[in-house]
Protein backbone atom coordinates (compact mmCIF):
# COMPACT_ATOMS: atom_id res chain seq x y z
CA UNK A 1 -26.77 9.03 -6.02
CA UNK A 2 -28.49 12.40 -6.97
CA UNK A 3 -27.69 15.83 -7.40
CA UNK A 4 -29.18 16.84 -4.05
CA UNK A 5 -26.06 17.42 -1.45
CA UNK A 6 -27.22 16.29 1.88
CA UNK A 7 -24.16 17.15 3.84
CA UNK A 8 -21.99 20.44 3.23
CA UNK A 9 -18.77 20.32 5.81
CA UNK A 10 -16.85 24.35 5.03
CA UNK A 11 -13.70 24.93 6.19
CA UNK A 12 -13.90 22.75 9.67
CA UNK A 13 -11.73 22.85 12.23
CA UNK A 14 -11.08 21.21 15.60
CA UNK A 15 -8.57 21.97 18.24
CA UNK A 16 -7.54 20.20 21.56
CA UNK A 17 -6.14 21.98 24.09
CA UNK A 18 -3.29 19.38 25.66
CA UNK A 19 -1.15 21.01 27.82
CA UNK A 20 0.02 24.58 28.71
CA UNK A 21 0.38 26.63 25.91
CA UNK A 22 -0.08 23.17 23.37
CA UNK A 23 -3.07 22.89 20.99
CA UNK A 24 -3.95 19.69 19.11
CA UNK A 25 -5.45 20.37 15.12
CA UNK A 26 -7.14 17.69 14.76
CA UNK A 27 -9.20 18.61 11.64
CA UNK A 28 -7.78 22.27 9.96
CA UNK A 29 -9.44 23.85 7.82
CA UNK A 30 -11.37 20.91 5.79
CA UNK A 31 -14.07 21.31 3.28
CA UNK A 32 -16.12 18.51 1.04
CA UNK A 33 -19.86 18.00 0.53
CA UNK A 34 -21.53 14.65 0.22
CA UNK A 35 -24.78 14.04 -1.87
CA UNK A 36 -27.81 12.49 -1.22
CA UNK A 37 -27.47 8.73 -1.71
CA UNK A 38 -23.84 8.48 -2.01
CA UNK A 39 -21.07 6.43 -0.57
CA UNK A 40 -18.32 9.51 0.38
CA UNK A 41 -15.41 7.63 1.90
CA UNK A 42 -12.76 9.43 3.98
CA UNK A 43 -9.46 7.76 4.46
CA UNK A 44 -6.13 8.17 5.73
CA UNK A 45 -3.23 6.78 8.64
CA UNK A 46 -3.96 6.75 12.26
CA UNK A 47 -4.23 10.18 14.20
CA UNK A 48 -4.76 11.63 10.91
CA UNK A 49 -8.78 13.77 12.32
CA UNK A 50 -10.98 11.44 10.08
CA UNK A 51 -12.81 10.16 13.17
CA UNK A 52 -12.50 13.22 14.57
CA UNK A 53 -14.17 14.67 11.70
CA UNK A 54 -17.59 12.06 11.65
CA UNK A 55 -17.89 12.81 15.64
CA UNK A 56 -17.27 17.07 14.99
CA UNK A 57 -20.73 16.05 11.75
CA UNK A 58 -22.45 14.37 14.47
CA UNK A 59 -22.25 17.17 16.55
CA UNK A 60 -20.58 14.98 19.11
CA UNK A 61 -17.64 17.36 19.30
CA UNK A 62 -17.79 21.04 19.00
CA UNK A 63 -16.59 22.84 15.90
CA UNK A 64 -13.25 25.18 16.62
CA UNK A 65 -14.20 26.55 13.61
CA UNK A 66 -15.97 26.79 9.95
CA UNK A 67 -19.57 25.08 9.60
CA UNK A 68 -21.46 21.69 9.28
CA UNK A 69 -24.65 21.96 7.27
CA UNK A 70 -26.71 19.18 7.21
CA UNK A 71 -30.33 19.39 5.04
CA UNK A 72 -29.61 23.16 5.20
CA UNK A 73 -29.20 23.79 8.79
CA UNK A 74 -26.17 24.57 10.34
CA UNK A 75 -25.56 21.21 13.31
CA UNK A 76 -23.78 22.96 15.74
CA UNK A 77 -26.36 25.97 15.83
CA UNK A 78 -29.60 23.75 16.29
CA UNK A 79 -31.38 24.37 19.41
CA UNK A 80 -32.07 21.15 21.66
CA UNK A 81 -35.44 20.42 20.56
CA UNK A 82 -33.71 21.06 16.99
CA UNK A 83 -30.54 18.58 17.97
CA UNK A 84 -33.57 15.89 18.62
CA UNK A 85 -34.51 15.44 15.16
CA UNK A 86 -31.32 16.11 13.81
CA UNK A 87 -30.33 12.76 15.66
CA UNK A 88 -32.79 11.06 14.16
CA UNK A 89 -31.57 11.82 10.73
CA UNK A 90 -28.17 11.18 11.02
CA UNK A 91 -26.90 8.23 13.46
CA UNK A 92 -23.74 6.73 13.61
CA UNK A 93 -21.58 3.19 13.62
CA UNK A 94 -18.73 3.13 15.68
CA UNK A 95 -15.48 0.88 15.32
CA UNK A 96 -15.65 -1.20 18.28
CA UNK A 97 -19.04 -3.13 18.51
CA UNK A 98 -18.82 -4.38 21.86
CA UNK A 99 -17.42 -1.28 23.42
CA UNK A 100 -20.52 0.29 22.14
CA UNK A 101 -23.46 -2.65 22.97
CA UNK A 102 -24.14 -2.17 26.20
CA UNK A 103 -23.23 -5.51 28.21
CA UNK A 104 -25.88 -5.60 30.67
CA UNK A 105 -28.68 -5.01 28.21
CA UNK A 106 -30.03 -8.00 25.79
CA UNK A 107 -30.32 -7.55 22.11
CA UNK A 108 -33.53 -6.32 21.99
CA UNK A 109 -33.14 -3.77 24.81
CA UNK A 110 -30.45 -2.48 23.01
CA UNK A 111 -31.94 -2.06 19.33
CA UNK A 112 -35.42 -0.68 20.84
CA UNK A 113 -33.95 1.77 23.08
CA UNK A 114 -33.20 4.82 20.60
CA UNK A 115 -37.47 4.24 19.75
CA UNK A 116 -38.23 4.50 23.18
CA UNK A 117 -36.13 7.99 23.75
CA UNK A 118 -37.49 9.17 20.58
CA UNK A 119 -40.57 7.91 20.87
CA UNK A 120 -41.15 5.50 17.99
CA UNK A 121 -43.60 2.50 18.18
CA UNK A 122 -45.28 3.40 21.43
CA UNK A 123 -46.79 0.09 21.68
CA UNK A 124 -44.52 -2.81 23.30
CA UNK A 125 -45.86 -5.41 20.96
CA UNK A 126 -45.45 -2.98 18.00
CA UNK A 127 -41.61 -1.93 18.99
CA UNK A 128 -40.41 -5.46 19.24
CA UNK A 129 -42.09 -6.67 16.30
CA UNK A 130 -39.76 -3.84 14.98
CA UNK A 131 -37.12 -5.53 16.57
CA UNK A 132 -36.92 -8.38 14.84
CA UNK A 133 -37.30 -6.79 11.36
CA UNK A 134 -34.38 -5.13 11.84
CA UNK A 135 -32.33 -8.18 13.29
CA UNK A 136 -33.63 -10.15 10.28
CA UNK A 137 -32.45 -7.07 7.73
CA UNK A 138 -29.06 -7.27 8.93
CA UNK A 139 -29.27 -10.99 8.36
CA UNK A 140 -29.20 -12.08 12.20
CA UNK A 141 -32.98 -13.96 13.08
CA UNK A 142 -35.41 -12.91 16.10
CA UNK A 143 -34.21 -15.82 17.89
CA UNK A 144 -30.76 -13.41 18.73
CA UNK A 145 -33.13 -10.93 20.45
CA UNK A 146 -32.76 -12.15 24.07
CA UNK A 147 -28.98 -12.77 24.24
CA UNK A 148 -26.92 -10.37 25.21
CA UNK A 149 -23.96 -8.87 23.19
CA UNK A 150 -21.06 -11.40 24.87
CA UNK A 151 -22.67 -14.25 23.15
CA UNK A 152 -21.94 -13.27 19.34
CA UNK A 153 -18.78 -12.89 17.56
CA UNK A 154 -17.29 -9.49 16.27
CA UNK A 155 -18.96 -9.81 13.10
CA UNK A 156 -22.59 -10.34 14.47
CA UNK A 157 -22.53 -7.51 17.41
CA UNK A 158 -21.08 -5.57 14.36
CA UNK A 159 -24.45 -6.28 12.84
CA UNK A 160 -26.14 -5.51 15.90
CA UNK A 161 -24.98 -1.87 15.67
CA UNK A 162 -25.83 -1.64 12.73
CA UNK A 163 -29.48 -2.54 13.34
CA UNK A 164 -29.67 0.10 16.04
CA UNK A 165 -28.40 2.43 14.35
CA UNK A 166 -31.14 1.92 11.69
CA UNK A 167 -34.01 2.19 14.71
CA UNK A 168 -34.84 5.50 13.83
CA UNK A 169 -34.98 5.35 9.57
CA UNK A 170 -32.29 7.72 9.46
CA UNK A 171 -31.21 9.13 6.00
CA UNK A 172 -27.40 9.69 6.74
CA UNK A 173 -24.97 7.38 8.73
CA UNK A 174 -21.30 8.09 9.58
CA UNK A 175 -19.47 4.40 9.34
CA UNK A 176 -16.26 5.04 11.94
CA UNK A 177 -14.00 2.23 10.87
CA UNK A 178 -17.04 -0.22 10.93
CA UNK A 179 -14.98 -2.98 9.62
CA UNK A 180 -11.22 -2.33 11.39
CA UNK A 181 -11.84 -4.85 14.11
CA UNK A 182 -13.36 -7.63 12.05
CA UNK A 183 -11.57 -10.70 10.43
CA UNK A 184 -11.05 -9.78 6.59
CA UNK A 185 -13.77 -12.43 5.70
CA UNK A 186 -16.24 -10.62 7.92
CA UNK A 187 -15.48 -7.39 6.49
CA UNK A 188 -16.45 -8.26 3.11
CA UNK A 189 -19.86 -9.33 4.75
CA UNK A 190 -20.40 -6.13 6.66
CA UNK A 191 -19.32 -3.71 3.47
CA UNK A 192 -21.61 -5.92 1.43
CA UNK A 193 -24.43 -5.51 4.36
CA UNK A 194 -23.69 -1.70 4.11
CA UNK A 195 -24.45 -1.85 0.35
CA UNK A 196 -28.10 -3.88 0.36
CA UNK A 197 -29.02 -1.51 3.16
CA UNK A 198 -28.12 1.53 1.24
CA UNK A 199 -29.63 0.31 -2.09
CA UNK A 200 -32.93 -0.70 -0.15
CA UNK A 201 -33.38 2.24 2.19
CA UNK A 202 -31.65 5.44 -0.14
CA UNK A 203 -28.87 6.03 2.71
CA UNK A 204 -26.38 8.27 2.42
CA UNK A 205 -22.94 7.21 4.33
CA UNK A 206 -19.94 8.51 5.33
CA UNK A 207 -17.67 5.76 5.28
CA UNK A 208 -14.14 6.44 7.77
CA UNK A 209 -11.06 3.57 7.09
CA UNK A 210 -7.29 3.45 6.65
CA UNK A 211 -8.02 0.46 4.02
CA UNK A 212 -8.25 1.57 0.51
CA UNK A 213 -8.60 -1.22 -0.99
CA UNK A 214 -11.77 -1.88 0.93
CA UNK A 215 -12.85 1.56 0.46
CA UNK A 216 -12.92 1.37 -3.07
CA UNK A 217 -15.86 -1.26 -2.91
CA UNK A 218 -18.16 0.85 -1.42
CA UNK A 219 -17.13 4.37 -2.21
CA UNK A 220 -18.49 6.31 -5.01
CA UNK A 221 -16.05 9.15 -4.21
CA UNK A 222 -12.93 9.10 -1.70
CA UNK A 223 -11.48 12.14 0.37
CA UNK A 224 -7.82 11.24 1.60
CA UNK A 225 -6.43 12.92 4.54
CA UNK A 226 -3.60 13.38 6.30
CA UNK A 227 -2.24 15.16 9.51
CA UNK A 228 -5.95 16.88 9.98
CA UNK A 229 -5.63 18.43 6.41
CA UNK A 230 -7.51 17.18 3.40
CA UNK A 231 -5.03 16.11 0.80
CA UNK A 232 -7.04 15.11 -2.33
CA UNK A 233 -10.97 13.86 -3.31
CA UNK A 234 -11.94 12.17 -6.07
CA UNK A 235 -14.71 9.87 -7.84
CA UNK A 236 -13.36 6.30 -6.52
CA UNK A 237 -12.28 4.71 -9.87
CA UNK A 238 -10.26 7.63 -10.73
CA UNK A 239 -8.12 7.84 -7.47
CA UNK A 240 -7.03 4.07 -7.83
CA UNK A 241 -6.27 5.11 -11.76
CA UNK A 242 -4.87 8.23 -11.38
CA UNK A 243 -3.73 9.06 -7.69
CA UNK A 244 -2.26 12.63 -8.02
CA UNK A 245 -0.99 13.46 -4.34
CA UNK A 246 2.48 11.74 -3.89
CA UNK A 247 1.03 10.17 -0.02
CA UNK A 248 -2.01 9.07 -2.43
CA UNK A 249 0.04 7.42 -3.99
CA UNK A 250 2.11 5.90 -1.27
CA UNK A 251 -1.00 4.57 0.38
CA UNK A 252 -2.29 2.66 -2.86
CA UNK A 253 1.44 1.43 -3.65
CA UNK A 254 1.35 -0.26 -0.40
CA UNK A 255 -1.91 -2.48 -1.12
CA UNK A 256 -0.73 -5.83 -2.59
CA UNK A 257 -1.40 -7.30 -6.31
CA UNK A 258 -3.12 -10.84 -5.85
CA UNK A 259 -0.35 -12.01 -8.65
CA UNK A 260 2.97 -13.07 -7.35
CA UNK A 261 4.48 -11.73 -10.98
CA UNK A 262 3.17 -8.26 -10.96
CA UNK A 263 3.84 -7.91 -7.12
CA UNK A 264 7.20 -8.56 -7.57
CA UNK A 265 7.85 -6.37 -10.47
CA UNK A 266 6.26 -3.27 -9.11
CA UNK A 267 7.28 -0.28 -8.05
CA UNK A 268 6.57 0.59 -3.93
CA UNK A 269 6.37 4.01 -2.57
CA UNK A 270 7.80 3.69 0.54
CA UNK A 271 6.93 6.52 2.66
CA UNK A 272 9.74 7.21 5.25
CA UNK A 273 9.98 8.84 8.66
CA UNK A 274 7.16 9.09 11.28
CA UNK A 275 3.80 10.90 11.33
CA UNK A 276 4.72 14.56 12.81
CA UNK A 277 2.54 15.54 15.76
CA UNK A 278 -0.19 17.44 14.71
CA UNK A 279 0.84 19.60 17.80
CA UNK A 280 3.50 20.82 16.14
CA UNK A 281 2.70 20.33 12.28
CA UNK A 282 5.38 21.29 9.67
CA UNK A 283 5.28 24.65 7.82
CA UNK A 284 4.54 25.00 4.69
CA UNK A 285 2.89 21.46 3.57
CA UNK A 286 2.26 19.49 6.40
CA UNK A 287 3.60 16.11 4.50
CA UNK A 288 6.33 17.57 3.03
CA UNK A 289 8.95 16.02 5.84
CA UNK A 290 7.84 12.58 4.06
CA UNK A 291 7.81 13.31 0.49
CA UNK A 292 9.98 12.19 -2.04
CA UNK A 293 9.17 15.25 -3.93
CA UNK A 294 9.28 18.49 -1.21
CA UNK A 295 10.60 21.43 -2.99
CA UNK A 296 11.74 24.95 -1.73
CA UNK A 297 8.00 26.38 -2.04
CA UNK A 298 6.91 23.20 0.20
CA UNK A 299 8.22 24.26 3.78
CA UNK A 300 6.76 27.99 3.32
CA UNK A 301 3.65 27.68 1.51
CA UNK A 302 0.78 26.18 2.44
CA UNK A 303 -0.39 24.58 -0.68
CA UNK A 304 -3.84 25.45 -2.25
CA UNK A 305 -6.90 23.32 -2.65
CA UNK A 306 -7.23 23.28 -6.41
CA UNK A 307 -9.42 21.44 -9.13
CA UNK A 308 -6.61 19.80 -11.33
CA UNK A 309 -9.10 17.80 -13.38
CA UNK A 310 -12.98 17.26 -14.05
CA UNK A 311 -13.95 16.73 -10.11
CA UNK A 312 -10.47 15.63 -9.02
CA UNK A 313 -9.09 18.29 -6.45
CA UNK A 314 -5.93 18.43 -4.57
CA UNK A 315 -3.39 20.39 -2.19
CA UNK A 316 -0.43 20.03 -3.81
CA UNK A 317 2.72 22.19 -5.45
CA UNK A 318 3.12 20.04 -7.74
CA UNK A 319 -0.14 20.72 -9.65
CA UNK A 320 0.32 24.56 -8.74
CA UNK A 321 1.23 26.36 -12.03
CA UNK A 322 2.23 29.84 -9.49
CA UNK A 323 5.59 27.26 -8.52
CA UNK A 324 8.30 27.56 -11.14
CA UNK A 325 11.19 25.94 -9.66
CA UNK A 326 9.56 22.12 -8.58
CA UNK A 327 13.30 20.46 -8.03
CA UNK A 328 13.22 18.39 -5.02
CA UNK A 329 15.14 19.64 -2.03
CA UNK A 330 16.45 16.36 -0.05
CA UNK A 331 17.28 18.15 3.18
CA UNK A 332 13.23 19.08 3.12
CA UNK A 333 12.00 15.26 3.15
CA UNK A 334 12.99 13.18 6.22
CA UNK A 335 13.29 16.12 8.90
């Protein structure tokens, strides 16, 4: 990891329109920059805009507002010859591998077709030889290349993607949930996949889950989110030592101890309630209907994004020193 930031994402947002009158946020008002080389993971419950946020970087979705700059230039300004090479240096991995192979095409029709529409390895011979370099990289053989993508298991058309989306030697690649639909053995094998690739080719990933505990093998720094808002971000080791935002803290309470004694003696956070709709979000903090902590300030003011420590930043009032009284209100939590 360098220095150099690769990927600056200022104050995003992303609306649906749903119904008369109803508008979705998605993503509102997040910001975060990821540097060249690093592992940035983003994490955070179901419905909560992380996926919403890779596909808004990829330009897949249109902003609603704020900017994505990627290698200086702003993504959803870049004209369409622009958008061409763009997509060459960012590609993406989505969560379901055999939604996204396409059935009717055979390995190697699937791999070599982002080098034909970009127009890598004009030569036939040259592009399949290509082929299998790739398909032996992600540790499947050239002997795969003429099966099609109903013939491997979850884990190996996982790899698959994976391949393709390394076609076009891109330098940035946004993981959504590449791991959620895979056995828990197979994970390990994809995450440690994702880390020989990155070592050998310098990539820099965005990595989307709802598993911490996974996430913490392959993240250098995490970004936690919840109900489209950006709740705290972190180096890695320091969020599992020291998670500051009380649904942090929830999340990482909930991931079992591998020692019957210590899981038994330790305290869970047990979040309760349901995720509101982020159609009509609470006031104030948008997780304060949840937490065990809400306060007065909590269902008025929206709480600040603030650097509590060295690199450790978070949006909450109980690391605001403005907030005098910080007794928790019950009738705040669970409403």
């Amino acid at each position: 990891m360098t220095n150099e930031k690769i990927l600056k994402v200022n104050h995003l947002k992303k609306y649906f329109e749903v119904g008369k009158n109803e508008t979705l946020k998605a993503v509102d008002n997040v910001s975060f920059e990821i540097f060249k080389g690093e592992t940035f993971g983003l994490v955070g419950e179901s419905g909560c805009g992380k996926s919403t946020i890779g596909r808004t970087i990829m330009g897949l979705y249109n902003r609603t507002g704020g900017e994505v700059i990627f290698d200086g230039d702003n993504v959803h300004e870049l004209t369409d010859k622009d958008k061409f090479a763009f997509h060459r240096s960012m590609q993406m991995i989505f969560q379901d591998p055999y939604a996204s192979l396409n059935p009717r095409s055979t390995v190697k029709e699937v791999i070599a077709e982002p080098m034909e529409i970009h127009g890598i390895y004009k030569d036939k011979k040259e592009r399949l030889e290509r082929v299998y370099e790739l398909l032996e990289e992600v540790g499947l053989s050239r002997d795969h290349a003429n099966r099609y993508p109903h013939e491997f298991s979850g884990g190996q058309r996982q790899r698959i993607g994976i391949a393709r989306a390394l076609a076009l030697d891109p330098a940035f690649i946004v993981a959504d949930e590449p791991i959620s639909a895979l056995d828990v053995s197979v994970q390990a094998q994809v995450v440690n996949l994702l880390r020989k690739l990155q070592k050998e080719k310098g990539l820099t990933y965005l990595f989307i889950a709802h598993d911490l505990s996974m996430v913490k093998h392959i993240s250098d720094r995490i970004g936690v989110m919840y109900l489209g808002n950006m709740v705290e971000l972190t180096e890695s080791n320091q969020l599992y030592k020291k998670p500051l935002h009380p649904y942090t803290q929830a999340l990482l309470s909930a991931i079992p101890i591998p020692d019957p004694d210590l899981e038994e003696k330790r305290e869970r956070m047990i979040l309760e309630g349901e995720l509101p709709s982020p159609i009509n979000p609470p006031t104030g903090c948008v997780f304060r209907t949840r937490c065990p902590f809400a306060m007065k300030a909590c269902a008025s003011v929206t709480p600040k994004w603030q650097e509590v420590e060295d690199n450790h930043f978070v949006a909450c009032h109980l690391y605001n020193d403005e907030i005098k009284d910080k007794t928790p209100v019950k009738e705040l939590a669970y409403q």
